[in-house]
Protein backbone atom coordinates (compact mmCIF):
# COMPACT_ATOMS: atom_id res chain seq x y z
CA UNK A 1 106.87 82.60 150.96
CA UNK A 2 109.43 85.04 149.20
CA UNK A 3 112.03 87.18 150.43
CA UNK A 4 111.88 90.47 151.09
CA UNK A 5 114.06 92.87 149.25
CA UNK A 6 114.21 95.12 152.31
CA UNK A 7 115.07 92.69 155.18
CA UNK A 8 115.71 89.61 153.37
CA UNK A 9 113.42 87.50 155.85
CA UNK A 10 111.40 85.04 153.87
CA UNK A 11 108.11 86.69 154.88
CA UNK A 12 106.90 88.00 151.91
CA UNK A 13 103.13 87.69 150.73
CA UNK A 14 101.89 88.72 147.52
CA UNK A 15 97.99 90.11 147.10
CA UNK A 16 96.51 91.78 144.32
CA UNK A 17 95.66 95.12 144.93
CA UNK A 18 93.46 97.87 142.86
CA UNK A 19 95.95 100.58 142.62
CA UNK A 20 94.77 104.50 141.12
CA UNK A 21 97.33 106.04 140.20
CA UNK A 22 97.68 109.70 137.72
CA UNK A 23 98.19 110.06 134.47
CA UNK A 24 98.78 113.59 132.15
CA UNK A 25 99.16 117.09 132.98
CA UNK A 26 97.26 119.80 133.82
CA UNK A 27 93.76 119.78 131.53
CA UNK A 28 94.34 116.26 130.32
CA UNK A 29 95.12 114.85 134.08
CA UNK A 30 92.73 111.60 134.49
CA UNK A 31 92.98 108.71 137.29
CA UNK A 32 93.15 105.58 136.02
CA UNK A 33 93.52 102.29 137.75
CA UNK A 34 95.34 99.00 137.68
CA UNK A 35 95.09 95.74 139.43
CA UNK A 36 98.78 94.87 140.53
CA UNK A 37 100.59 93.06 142.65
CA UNK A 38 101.86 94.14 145.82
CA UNK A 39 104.37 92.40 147.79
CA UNK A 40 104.22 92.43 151.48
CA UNK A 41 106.80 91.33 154.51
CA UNK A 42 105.22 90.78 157.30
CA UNK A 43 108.65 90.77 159.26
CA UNK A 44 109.62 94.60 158.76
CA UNK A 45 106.18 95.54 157.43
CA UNK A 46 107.58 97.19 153.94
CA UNK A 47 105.06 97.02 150.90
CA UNK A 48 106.42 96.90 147.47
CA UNK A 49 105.50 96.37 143.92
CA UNK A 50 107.60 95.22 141.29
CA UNK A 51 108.65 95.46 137.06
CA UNK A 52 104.76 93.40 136.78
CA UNK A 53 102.81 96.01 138.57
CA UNK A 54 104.83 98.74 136.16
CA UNK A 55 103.77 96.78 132.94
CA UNK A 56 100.61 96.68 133.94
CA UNK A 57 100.19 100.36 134.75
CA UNK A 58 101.89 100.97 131.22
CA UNK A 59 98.71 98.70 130.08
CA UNK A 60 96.34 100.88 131.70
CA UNK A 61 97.21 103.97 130.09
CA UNK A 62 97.22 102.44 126.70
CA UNK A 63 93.99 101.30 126.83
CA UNK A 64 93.11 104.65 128.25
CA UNK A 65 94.29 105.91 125.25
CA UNK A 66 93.33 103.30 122.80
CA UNK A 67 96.43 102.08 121.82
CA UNK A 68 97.55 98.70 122.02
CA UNK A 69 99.78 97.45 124.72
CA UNK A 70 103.43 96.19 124.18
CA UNK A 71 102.21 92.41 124.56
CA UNK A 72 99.68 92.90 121.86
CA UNK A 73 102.44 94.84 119.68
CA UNK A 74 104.38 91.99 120.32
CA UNK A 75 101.65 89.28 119.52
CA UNK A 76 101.16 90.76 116.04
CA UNK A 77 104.50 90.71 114.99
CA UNK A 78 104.70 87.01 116.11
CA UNK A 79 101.83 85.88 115.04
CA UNK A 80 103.83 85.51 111.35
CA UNK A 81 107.04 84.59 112.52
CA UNK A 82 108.55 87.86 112.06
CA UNK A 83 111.50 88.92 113.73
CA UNK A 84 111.07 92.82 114.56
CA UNK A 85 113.69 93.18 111.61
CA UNK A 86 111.36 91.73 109.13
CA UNK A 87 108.14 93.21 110.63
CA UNK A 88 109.69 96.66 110.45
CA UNK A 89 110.71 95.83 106.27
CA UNK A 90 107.15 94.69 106.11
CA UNK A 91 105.11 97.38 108.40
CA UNK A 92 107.45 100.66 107.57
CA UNK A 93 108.48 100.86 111.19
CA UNK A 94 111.47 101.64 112.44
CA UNK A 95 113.32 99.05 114.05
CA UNK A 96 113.81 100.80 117.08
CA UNK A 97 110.47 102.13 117.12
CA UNK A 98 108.86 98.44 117.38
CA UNK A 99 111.60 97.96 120.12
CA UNK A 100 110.33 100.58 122.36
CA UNK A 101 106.80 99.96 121.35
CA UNK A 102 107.35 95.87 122.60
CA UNK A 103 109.12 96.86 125.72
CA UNK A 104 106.89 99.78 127.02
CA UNK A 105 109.45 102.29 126.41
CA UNK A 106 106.96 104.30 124.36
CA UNK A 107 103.64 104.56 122.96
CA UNK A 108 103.47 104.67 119.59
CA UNK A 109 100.81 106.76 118.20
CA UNK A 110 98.06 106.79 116.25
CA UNK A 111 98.58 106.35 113.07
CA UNK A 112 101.28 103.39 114.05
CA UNK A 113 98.56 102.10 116.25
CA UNK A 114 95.65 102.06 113.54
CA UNK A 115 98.38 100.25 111.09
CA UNK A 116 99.11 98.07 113.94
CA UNK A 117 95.78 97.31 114.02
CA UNK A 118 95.30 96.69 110.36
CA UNK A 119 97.98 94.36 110.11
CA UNK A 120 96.34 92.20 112.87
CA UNK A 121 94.45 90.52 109.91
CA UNK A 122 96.77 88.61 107.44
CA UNK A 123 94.93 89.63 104.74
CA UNK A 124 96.36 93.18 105.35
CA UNK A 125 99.70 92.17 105.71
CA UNK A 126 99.77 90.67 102.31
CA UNK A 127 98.47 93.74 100.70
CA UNK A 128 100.94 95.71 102.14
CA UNK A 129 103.77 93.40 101.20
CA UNK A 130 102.40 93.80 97.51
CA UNK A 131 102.26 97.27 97.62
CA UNK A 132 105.86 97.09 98.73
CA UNK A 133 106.97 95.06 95.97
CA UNK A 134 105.24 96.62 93.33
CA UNK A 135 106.58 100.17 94.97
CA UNK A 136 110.22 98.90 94.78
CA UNK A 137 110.41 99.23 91.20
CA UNK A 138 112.50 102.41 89.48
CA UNK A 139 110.69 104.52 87.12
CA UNK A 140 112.35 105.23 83.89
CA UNK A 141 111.84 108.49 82.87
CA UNK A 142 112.17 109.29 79.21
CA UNK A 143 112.38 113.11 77.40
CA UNK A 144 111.87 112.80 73.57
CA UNK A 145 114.65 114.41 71.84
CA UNK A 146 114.16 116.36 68.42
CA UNK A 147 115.55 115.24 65.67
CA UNK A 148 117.91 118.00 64.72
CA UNK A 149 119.28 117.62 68.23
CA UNK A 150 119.94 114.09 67.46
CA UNK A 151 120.93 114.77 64.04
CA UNK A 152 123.62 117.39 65.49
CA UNK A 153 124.81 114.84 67.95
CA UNK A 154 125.99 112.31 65.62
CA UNK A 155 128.20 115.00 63.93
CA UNK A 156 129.57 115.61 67.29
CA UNK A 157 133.07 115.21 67.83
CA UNK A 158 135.49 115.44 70.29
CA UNK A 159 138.35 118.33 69.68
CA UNK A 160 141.57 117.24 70.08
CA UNK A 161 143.71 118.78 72.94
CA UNK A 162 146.28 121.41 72.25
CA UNK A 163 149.68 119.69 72.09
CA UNK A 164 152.04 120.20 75.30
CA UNK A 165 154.26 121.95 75.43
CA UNK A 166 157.76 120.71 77.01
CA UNK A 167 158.33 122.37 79.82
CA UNK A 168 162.15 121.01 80.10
């Protein structure tokens, strides 16, 4: 048995529970559902749930909305032995962006989810790293110069500054 976070007895009881819960606004308002788990003290009779039940509702509403969830984020990224540093050089992420997107602070959307999913396959990762090496390269941009114009500026010369006058 645990102990309960209300009364501290060690009476607590865990059971997983189908919880239905609302997600969106207005038009776009759907119920979705998790299975989480609920803790429950049989001493004071208090029910709780916990940072697990509030990853897993986070899961729910990204596969509601087709995304990938944080753990799978995370399983991409360290499924090459990246650290998010390196998977954001690699990817085009933000660093922060694959932060919150690993720790359920955000969703990312869908564009970042369909290259998310993309990179999933190695083969995709190493075309993107070649496109990032061959993109790296400067561009040298030459403008053809007339002859005259170079003709003139090897007569060029620079005019000699008026002498000083002293001021004392």
């Amino acid at each position: 048995m645990q102990r309960c976070e209300i009364c501290e007895a060690n009476a607590v009881t865990v059971r997983e529970h189908e919880e239905k819960f609302v997600y969106g606004s207005g038009d776009d308002q759907v119920l979705l559902s998790a299975i989480v788990p609920v803790y429950e003290c049989s001493e004071c009779g208090e029910m709780y749930t916990d940072h697990e039940a509030e990853e897993l509702r986070h899961e729910a509403v990204c596969k509601h909305l087709g995304r990938l969830t944080p753990r799978q984020v995370k399983a991409i990224r360290e499924s090459y032995n990246l650290s998010q540093e390196k998977f954001a050089d690699v990817s085009g992420f933000g660093v922060a962006s694959i932060k919150r997107w690993e720790l359920g602070n955000q969703i990312q959307g869908e564009s970042a989810n369909n290259l998310l999913l993309l990179l999933r396959a190695p083969r995709n990762l190493r075309l993107v790293q070649e496109a990032n090496r061959k993109g790296s390269f400067q561009p040298k941009f030459r403008t053809k110069i007339a002859d005259t114009t170079r003709q003139q500026s090897l007569k060029f010369k620079l005019r000699r500054p008026a002498p000083l006058e002293n001021a004392a």
